[in-house]
N, C-alpha and C. Protein backbone atom coordinates (compact mmCIF):
# COMPACT_ATOMS: atom_id res chain seq x y z
N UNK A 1 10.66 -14.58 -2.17
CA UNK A 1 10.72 -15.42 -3.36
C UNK A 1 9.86 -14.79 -4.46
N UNK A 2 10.75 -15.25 -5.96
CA UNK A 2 9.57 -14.76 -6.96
C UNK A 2 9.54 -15.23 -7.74
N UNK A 3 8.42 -15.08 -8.96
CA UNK A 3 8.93 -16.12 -10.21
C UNK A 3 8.65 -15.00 -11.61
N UNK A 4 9.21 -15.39 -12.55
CA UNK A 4 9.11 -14.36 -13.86
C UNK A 4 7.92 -14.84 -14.42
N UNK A 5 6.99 -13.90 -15.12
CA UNK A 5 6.21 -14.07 -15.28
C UNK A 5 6.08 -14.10 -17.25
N UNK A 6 5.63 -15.52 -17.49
CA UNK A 6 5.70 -15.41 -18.57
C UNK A 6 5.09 -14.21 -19.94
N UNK A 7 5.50 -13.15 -20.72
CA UNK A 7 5.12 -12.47 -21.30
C UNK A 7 4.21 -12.79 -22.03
N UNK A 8 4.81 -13.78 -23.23
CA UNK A 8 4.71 -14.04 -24.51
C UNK A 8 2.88 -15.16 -24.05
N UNK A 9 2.85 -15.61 -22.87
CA UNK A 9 1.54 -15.89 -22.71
C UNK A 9 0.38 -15.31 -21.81
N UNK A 10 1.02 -14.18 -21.35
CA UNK A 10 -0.19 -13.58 -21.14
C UNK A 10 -1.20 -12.55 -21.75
N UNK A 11 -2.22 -12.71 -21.39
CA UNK A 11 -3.15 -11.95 -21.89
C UNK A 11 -3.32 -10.48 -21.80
N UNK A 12 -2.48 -10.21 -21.13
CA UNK A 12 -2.59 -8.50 -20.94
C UNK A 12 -0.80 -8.33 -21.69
N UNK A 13 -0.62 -8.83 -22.58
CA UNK A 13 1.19 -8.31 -22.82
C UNK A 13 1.08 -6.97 -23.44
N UNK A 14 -0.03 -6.60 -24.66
CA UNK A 14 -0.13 -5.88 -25.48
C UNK A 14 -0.36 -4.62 -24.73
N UNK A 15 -1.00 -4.69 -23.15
CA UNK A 15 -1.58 -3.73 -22.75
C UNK A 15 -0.11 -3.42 -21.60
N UNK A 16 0.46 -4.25 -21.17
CA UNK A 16 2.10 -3.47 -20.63
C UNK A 16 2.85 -3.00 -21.72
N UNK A 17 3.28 -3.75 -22.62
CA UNK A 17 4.02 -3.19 -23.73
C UNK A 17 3.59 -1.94 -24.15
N UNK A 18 2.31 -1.48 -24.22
CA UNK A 18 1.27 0.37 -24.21
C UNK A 18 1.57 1.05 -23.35
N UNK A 19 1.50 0.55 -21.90
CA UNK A 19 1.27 1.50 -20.86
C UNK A 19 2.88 1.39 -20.85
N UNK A 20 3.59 0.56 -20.44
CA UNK A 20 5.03 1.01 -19.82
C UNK A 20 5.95 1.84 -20.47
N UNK A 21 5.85 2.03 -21.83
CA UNK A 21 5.92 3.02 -22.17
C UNK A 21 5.77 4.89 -22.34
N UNK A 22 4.77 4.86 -21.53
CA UNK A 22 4.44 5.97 -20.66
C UNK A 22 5.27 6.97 -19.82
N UNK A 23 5.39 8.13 -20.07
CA UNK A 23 6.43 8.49 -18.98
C UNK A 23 5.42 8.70 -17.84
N UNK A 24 4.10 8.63 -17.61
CA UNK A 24 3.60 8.93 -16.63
C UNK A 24 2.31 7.35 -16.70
N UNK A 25 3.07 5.74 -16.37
CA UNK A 25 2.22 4.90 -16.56
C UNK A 25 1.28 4.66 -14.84
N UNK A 26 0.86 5.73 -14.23
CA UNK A 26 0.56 5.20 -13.44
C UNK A 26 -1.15 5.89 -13.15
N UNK A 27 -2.22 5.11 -12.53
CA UNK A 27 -3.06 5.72 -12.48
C UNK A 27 -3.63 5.51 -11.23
N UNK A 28 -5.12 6.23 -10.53
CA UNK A 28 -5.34 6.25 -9.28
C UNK A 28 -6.92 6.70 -9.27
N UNK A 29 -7.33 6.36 -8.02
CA UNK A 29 -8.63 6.73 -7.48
C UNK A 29 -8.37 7.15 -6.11
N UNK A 30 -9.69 7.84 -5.62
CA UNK A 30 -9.64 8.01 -4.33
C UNK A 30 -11.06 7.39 -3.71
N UNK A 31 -11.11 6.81 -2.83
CA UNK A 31 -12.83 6.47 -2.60
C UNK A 31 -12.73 6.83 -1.25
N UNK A 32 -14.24 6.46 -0.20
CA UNK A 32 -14.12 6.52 0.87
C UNK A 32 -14.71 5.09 1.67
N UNK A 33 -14.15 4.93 2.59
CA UNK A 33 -13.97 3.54 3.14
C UNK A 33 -14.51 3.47 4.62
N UNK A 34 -15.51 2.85 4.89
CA UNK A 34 -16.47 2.48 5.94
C UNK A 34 -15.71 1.69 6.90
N UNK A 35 -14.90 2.64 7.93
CA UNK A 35 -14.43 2.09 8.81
C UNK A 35 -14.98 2.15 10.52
N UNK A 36 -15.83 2.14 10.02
CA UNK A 36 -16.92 1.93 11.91
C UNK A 36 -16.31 0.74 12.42
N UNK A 37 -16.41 -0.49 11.51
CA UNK A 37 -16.29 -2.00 12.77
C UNK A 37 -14.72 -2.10 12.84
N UNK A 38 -14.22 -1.68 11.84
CA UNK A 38 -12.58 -1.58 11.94
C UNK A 38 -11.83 -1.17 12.71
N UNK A 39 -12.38 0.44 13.58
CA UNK A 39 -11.79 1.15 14.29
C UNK A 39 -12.09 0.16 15.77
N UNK A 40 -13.15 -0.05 16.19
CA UNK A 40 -14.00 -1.02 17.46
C UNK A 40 -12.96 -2.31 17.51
N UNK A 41 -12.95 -2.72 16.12
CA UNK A 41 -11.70 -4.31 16.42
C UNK A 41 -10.58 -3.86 16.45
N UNK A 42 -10.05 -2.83 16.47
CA UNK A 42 -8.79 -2.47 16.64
C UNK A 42 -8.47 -2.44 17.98
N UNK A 43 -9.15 -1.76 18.67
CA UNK A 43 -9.50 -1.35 20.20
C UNK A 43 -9.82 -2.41 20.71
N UNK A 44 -10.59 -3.31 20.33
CA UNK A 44 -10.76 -4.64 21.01
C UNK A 44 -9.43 -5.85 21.15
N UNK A 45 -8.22 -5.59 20.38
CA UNK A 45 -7.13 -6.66 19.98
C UNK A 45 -6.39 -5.34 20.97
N UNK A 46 -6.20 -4.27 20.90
CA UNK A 46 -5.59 -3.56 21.75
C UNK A 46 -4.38 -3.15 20.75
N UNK A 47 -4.74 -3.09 19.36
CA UNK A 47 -3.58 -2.85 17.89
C UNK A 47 -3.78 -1.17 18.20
N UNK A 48 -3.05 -0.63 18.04
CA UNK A 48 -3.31 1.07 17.28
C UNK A 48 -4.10 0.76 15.61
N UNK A 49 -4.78 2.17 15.82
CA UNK A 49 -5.87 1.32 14.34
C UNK A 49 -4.66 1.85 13.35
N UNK A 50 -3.61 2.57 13.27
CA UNK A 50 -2.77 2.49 12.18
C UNK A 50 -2.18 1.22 11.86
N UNK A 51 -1.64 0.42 12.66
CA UNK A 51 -1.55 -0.84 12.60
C UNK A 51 -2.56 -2.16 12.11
N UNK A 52 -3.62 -1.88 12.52
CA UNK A 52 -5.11 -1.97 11.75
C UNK A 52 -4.96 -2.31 10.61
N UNK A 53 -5.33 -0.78 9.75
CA UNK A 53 -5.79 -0.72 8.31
C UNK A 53 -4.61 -0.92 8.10
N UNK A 54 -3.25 -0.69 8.31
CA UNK A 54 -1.96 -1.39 7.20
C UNK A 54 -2.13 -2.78 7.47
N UNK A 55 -2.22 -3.68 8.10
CA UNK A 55 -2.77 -5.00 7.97
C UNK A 55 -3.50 -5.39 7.43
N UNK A 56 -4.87 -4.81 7.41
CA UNK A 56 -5.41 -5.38 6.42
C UNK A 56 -5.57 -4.85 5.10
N UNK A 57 -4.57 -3.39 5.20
CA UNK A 57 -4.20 -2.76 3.12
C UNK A 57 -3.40 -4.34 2.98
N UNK A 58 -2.11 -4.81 3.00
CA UNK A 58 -1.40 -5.79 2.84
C UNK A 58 -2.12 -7.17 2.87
N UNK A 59 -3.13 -7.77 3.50
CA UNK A 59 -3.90 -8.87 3.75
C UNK A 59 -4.82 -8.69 2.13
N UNK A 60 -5.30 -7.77 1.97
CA UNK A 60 -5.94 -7.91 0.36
C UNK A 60 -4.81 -7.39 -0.51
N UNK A 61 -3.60 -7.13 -0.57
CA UNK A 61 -2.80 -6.62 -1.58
C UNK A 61 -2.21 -8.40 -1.55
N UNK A 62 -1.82 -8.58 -0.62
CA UNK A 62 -1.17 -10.13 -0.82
C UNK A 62 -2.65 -11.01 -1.32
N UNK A 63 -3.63 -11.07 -1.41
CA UNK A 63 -4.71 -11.86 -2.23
C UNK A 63 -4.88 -11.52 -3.68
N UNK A 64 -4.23 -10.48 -4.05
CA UNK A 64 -4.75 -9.82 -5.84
C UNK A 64 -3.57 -10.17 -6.58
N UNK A 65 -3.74 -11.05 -7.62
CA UNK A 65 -2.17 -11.08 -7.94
C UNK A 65 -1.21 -9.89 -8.28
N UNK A 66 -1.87 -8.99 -8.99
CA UNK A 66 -1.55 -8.39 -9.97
C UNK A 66 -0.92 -7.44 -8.96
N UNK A 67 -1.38 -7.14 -7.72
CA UNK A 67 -0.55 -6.08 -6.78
C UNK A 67 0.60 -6.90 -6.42
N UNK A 68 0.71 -7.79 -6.47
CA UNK A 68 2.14 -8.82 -6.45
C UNK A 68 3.17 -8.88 -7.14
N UNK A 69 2.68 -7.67 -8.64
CA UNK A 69 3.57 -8.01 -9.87
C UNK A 69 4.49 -6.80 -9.26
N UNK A 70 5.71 -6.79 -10.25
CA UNK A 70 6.60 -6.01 -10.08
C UNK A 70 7.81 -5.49 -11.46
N UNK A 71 7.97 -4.85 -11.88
CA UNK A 71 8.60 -4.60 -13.52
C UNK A 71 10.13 -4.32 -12.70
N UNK A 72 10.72 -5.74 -13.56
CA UNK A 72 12.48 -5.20 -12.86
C UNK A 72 13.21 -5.82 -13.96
N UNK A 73 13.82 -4.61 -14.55
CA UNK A 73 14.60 -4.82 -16.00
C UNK A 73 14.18 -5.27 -16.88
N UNK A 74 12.74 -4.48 -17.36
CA UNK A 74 12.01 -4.86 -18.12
C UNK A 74 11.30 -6.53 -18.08
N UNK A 75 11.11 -6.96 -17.40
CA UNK A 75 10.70 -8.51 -16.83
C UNK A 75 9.79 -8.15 -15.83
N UNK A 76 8.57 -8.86 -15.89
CA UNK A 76 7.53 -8.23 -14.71
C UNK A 76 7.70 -9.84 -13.86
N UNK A 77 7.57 -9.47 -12.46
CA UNK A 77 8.19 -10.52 -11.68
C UNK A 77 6.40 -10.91 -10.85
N UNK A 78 6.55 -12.22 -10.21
CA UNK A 78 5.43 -12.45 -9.12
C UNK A 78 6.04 -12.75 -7.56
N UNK A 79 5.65 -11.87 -6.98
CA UNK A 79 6.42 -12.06 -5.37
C UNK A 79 5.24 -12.57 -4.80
N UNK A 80 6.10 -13.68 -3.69
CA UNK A 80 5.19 -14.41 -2.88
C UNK A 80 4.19 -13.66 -1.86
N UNK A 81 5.26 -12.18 -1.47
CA UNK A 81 4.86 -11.72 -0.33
C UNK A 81 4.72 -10.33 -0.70
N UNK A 82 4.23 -9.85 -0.66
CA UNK A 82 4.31 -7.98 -0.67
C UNK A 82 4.32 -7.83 1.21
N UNK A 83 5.23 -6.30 1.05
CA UNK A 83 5.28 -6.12 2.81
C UNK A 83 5.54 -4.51 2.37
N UNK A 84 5.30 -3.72 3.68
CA UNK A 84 4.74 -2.16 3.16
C UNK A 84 6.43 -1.52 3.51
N UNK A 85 6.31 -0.10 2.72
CA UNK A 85 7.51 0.27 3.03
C UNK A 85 6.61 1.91 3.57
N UNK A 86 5.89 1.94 4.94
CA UNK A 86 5.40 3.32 5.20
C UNK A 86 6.44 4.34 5.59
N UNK A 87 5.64 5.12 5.59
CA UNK A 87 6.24 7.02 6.24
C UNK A 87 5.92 6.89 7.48
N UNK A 88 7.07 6.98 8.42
CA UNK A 88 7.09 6.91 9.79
C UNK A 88 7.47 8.47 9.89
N UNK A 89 6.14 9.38 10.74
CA UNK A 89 6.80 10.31 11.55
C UNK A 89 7.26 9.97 12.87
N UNK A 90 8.39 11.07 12.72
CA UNK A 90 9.23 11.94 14.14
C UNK A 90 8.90 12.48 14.61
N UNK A 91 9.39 12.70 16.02
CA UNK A 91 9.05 14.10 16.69
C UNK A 91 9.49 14.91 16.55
N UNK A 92 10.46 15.32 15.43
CA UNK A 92 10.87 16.48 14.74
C UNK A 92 10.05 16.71 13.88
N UNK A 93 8.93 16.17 13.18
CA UNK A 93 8.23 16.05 12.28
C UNK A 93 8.95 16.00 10.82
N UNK A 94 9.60 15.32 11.00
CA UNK A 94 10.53 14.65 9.77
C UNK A 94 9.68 13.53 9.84
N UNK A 95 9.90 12.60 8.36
CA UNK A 95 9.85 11.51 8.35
C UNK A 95 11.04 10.28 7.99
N UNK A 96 10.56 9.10 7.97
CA UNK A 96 11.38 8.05 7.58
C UNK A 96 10.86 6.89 6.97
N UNK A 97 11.48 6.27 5.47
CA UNK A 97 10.79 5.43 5.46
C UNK A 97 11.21 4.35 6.06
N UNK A 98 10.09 3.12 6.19
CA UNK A 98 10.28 2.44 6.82
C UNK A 98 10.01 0.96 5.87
N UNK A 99 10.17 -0.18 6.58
CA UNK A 99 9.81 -1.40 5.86
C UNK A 99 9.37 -2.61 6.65
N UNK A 100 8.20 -3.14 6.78
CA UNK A 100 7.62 -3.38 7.94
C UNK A 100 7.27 -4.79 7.01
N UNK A 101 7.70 -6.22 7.63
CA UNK A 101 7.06 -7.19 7.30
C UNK A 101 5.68 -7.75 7.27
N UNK A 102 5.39 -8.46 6.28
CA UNK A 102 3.78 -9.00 6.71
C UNK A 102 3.88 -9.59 7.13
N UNK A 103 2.90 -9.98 8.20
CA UNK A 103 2.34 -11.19 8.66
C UNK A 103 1.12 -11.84 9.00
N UNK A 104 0.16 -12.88 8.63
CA UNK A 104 -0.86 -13.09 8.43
C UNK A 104 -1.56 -12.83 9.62
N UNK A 105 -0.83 -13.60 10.79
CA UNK A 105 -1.27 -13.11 12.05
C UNK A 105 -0.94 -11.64 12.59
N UNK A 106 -2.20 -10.83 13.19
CA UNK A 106 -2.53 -9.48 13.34
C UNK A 106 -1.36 -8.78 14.73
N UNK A 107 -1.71 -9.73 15.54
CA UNK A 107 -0.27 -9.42 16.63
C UNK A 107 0.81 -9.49 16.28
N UNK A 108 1.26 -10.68 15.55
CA UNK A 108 2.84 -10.62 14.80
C UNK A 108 2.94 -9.39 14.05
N UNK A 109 2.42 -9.27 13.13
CA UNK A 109 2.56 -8.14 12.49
C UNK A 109 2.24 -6.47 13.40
N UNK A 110 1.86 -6.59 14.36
CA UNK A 110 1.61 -5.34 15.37
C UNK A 110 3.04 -4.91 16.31
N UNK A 111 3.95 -6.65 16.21
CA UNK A 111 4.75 -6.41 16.84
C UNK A 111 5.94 -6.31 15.77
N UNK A 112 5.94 -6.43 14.43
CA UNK A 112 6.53 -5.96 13.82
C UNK A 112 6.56 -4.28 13.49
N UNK A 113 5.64 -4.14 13.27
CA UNK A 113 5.09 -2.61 13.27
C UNK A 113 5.87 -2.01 14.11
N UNK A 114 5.63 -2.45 15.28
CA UNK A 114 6.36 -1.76 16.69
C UNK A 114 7.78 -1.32 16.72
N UNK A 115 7.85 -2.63 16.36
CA UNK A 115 9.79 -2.65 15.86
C UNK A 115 10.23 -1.52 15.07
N UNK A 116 9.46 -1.47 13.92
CA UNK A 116 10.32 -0.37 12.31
C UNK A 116 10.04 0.89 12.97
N UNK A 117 8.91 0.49 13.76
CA UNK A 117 8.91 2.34 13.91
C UNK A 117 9.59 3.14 15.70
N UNK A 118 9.79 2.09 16.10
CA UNK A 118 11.00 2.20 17.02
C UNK A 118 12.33 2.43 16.47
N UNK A 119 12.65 1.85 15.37
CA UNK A 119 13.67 1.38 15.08
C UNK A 119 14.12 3.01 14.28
N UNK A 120 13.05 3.67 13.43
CA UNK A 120 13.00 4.57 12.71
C UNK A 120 13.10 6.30 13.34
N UNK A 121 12.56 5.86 14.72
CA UNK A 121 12.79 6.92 15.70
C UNK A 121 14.15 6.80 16.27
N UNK A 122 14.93 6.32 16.30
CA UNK A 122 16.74 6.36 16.42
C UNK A 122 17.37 6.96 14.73
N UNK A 123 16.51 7.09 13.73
CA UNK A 123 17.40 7.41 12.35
C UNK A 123 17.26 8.79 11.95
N UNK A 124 18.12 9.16 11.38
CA UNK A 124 17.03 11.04 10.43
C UNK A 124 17.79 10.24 8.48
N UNK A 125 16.77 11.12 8.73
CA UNK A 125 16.91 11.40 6.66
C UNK A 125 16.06 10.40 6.47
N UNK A 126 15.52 10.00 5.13
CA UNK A 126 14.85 9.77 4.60
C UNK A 126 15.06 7.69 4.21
N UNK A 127 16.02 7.87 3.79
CA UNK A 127 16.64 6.26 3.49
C UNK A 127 16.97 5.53 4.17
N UNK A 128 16.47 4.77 5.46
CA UNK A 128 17.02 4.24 7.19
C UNK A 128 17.27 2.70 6.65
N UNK A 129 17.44 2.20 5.64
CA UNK A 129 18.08 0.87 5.73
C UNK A 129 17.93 0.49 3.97
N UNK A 130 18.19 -0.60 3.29
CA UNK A 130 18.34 -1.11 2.16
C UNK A 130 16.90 -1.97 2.08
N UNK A 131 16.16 -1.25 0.86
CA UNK A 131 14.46 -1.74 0.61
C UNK A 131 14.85 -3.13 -0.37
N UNK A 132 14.22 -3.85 -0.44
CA UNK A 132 13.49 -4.82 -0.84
C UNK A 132 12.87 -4.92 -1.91
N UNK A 133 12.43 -5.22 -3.44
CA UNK A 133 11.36 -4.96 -4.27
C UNK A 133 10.43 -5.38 -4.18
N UNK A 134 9.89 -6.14 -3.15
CA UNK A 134 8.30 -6.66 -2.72
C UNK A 134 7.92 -5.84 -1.91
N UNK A 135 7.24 -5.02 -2.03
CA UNK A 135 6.80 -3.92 -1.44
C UNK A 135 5.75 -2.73 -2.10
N UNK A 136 4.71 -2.48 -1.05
CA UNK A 136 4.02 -1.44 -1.64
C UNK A 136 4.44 0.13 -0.57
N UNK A 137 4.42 1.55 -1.66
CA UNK A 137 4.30 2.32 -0.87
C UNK A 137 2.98 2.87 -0.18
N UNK A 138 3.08 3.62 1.79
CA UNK A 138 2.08 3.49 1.76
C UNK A 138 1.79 4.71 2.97
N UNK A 139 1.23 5.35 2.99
CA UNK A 139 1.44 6.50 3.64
C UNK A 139 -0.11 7.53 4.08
N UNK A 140 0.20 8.05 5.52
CA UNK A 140 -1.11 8.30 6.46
C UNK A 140 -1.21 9.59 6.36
N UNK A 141 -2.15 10.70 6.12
CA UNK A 141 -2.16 12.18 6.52
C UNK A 141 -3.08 12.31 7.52
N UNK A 142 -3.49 11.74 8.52
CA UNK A 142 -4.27 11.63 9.33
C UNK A 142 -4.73 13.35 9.64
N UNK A 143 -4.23 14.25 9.33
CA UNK A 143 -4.90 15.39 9.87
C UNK A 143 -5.57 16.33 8.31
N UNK A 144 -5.96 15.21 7.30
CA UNK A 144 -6.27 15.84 6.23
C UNK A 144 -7.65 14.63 5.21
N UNK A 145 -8.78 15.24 5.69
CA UNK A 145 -9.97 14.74 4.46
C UNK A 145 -9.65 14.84 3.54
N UNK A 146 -9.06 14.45 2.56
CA UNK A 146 -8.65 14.68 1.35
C UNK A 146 -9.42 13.88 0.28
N UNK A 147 -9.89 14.39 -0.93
CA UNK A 147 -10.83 13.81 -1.99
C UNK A 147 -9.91 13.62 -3.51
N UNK A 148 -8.91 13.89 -3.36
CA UNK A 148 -7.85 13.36 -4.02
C UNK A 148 -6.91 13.89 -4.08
N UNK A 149 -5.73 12.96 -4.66
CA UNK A 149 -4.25 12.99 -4.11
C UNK A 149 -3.25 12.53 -5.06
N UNK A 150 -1.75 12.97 -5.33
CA UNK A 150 -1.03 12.98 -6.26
C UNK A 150 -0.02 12.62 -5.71
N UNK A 151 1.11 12.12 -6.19
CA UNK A 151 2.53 11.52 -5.58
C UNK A 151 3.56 12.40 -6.02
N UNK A 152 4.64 12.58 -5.65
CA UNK A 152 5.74 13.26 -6.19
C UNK A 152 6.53 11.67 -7.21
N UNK A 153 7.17 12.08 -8.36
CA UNK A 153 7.53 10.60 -8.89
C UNK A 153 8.61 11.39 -9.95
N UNK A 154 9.48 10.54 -10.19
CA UNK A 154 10.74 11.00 -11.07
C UNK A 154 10.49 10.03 -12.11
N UNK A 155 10.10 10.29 -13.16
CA UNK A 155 9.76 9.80 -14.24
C UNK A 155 10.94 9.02 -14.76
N UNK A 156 12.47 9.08 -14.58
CA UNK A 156 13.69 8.58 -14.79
C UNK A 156 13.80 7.14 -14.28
N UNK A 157 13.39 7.29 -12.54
CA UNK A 157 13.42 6.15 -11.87
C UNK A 157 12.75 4.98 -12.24
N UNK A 158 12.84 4.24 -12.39
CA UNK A 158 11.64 2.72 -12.62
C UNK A 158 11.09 2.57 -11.46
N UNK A 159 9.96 2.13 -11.57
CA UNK A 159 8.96 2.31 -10.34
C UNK A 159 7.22 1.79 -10.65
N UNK A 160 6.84 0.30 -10.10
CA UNK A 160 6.20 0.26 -10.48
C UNK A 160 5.14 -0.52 -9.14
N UNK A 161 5.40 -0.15 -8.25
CA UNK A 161 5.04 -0.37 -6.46
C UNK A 161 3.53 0.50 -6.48
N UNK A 162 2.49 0.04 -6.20
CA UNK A 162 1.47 0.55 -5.70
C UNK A 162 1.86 1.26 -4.59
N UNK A 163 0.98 2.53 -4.48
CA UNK A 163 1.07 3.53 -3.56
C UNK A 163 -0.27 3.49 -3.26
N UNK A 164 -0.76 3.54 -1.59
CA UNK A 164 -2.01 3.68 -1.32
C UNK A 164 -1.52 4.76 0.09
N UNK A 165 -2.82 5.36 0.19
CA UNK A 165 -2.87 6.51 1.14
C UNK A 165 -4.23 6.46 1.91
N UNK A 166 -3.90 7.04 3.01
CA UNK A 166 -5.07 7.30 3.65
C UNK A 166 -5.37 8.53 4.70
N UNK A 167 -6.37 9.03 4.63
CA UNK A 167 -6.59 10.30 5.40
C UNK A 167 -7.25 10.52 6.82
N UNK A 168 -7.92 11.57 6.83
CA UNK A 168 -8.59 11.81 8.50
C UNK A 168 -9.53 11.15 8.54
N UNK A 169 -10.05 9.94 9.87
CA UNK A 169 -10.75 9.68 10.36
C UNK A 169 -12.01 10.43 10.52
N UNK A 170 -13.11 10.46 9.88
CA UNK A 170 -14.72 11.47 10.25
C UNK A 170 -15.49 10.51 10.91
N UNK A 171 -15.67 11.27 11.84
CA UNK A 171 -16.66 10.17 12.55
C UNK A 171 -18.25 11.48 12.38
N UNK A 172 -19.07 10.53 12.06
CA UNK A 172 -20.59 11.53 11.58
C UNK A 172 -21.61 10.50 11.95
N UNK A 173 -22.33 11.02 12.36
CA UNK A 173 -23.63 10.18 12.93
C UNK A 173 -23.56 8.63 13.11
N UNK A 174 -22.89 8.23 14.15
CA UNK A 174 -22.02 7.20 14.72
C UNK A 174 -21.14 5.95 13.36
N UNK A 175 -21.12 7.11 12.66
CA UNK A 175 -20.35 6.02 11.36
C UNK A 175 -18.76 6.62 10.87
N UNK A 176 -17.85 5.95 10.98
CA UNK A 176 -16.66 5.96 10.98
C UNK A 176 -15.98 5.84 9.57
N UNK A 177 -15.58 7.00 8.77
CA UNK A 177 -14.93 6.95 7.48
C UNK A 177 -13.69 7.08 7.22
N UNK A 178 -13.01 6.81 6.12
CA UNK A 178 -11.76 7.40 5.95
C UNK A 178 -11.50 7.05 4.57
N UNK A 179 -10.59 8.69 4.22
CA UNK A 179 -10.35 8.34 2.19
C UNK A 179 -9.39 7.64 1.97
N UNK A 180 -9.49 7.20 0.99
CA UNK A 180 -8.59 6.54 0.80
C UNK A 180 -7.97 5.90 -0.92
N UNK A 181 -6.63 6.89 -0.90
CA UNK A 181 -6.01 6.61 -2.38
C UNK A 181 -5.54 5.77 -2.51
N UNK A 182 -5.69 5.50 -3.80
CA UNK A 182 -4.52 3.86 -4.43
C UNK A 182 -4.33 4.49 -6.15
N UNK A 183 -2.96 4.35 -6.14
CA UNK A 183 -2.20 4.49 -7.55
C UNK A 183 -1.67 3.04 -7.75
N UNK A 184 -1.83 2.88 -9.27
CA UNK A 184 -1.00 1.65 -9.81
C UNK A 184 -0.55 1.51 -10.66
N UNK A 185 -0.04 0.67 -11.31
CA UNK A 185 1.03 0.94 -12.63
C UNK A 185 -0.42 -0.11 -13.86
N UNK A 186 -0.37 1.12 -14.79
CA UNK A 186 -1.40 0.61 -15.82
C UNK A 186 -0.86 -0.42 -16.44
N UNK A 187 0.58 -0.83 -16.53
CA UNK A 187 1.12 -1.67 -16.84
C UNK A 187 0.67 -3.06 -16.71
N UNK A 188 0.40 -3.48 -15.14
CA UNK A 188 0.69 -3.99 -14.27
C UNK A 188 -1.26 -4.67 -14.07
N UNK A 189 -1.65 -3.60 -14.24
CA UNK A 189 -3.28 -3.71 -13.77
C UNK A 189 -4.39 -3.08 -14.28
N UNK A 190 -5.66 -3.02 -14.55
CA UNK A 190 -6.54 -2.36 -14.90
C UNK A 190 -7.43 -1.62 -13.79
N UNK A 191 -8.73 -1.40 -14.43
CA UNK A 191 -9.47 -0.76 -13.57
C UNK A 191 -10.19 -1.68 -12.49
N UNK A 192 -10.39 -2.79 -13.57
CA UNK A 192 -10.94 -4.19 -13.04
C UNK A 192 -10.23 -4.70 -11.50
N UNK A 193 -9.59 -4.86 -11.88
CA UNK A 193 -8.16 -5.46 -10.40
C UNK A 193 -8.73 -4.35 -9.47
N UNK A 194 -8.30 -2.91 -10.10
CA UNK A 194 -8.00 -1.75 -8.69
C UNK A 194 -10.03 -1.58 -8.33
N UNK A 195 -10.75 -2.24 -8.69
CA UNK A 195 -12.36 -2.14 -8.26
C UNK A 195 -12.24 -3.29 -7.09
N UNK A 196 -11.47 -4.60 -7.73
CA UNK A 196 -11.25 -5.86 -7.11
C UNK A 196 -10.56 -5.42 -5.61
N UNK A 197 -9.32 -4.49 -5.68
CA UNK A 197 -8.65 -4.51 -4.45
C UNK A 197 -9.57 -3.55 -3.45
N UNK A 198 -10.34 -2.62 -3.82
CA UNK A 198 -10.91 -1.50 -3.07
C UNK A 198 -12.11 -2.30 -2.26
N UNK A 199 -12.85 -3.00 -3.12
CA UNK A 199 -13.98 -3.94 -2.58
C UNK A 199 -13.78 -5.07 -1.61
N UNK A 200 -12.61 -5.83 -1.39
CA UNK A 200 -11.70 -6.86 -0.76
C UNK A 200 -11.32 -6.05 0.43
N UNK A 201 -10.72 -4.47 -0.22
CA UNK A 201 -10.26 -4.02 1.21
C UNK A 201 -11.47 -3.67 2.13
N UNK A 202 -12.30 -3.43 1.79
CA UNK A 202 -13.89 -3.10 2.26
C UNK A 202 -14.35 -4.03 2.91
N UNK A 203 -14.04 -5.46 2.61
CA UNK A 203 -14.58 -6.57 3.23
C UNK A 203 -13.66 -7.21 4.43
N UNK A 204 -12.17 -7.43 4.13
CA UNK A 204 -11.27 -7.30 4.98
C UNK A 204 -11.13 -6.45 5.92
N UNK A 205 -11.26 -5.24 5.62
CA UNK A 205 -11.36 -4.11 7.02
C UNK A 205 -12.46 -4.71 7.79
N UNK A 206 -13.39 -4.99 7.95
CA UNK A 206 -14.72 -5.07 8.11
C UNK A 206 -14.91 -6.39 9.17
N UNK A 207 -13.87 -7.37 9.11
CA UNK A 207 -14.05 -8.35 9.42
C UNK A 207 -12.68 -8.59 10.34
């Protein structure tokens, strides 16, 4: 479900009407994210911690409004639900995307998880079913520390889906890290919001 979001009264109109105009409206950080108690409760529920941190990226993306918004035919929309559309590898080392529902509860959603990416290991190519526009993109390099990071993007396409990323696990003097990018549409959000979602995800992982 969604609802249109009135223009003409919000307070940021002047600042979409600037940015969406942009052939390149999107912007990003990379930080690093204190995942010691995160990785331990993962292992304790018996989740894979990839299943983990995409639960709780989506658990603070569904609390921020503004990661909720969405620009479709020039009309920025509010969805009830955001749900992730990740990069599932193969054992061909291909990938697939995928589209994995939220769910508030951590097992439901573990056993959703389970599903897309079962489901994604029977497909090849890139496009394995018909996406949704509530959705963020969201994608793992687990064999790469990375201190920042860029998207491939066709400036033609409309596209205004947060992309968040995340990298190799360091474990250093019993403390557990991992980087972690987020792009967003300047349209859509400021710096303010994307400080709001990074700090939420910090507290959400955590707990």
């Amino acid at each position: 479900m969604k609802q249109k979001l009135n223009l003409e009264t919000w307070n940021r109109k002047e600042h979409f009407l600037f940015f969406k105009q942009m052939e390149e409206p999107f912007f990003g950080i990379t930080v690093t994210i204190d995942c010691t108690n995160a990785y331990a409760k993962s292992k304790e529920l018996g989740v894979s911690f990839f299943t983990y941190y995409l639960h709780k990226t989506l658990v603070a993306v569904n609390k921020i409004e503004p990661f909720r918004y969405r620009i479709l035919e020039n009309e920025i929309y509010i969805f009830d639900r955001i749900d992730a559309s990740a990069t599932i590898l193969r054992d061909d080392k291909t990938f697939g995307f995928s589209q994995i529902e939220f769910a508030e509860d951590i097992l439901q959603f573990a056993e959703n998880t389970k599903n897309e990416i079962a489901r994604i290991q029977t497909t090849t190519g890139l496009l394995t079913r018909e996406f949704s526009e509530n959705l963020i993109h969201f994608s793992a390099l687990p064999w790469i520390n990375f201190t920042s990071f860029s998207h491939a993007r066709s400036f033609t396409f409309p596209d205004s889906c947060p992309k968040i990323s995340f990298g190799k696990m360091i474990d250093e003097n019993d403390k557990k890290t991992m980087s972690m990018s987020v792009h967003v549409h300047h349209g859509l959000m400021d710096g303010y919001h994307l400080g709001e979602y990074v700090n939420l995800f910090q507290e959400v992982i955590n707990t």
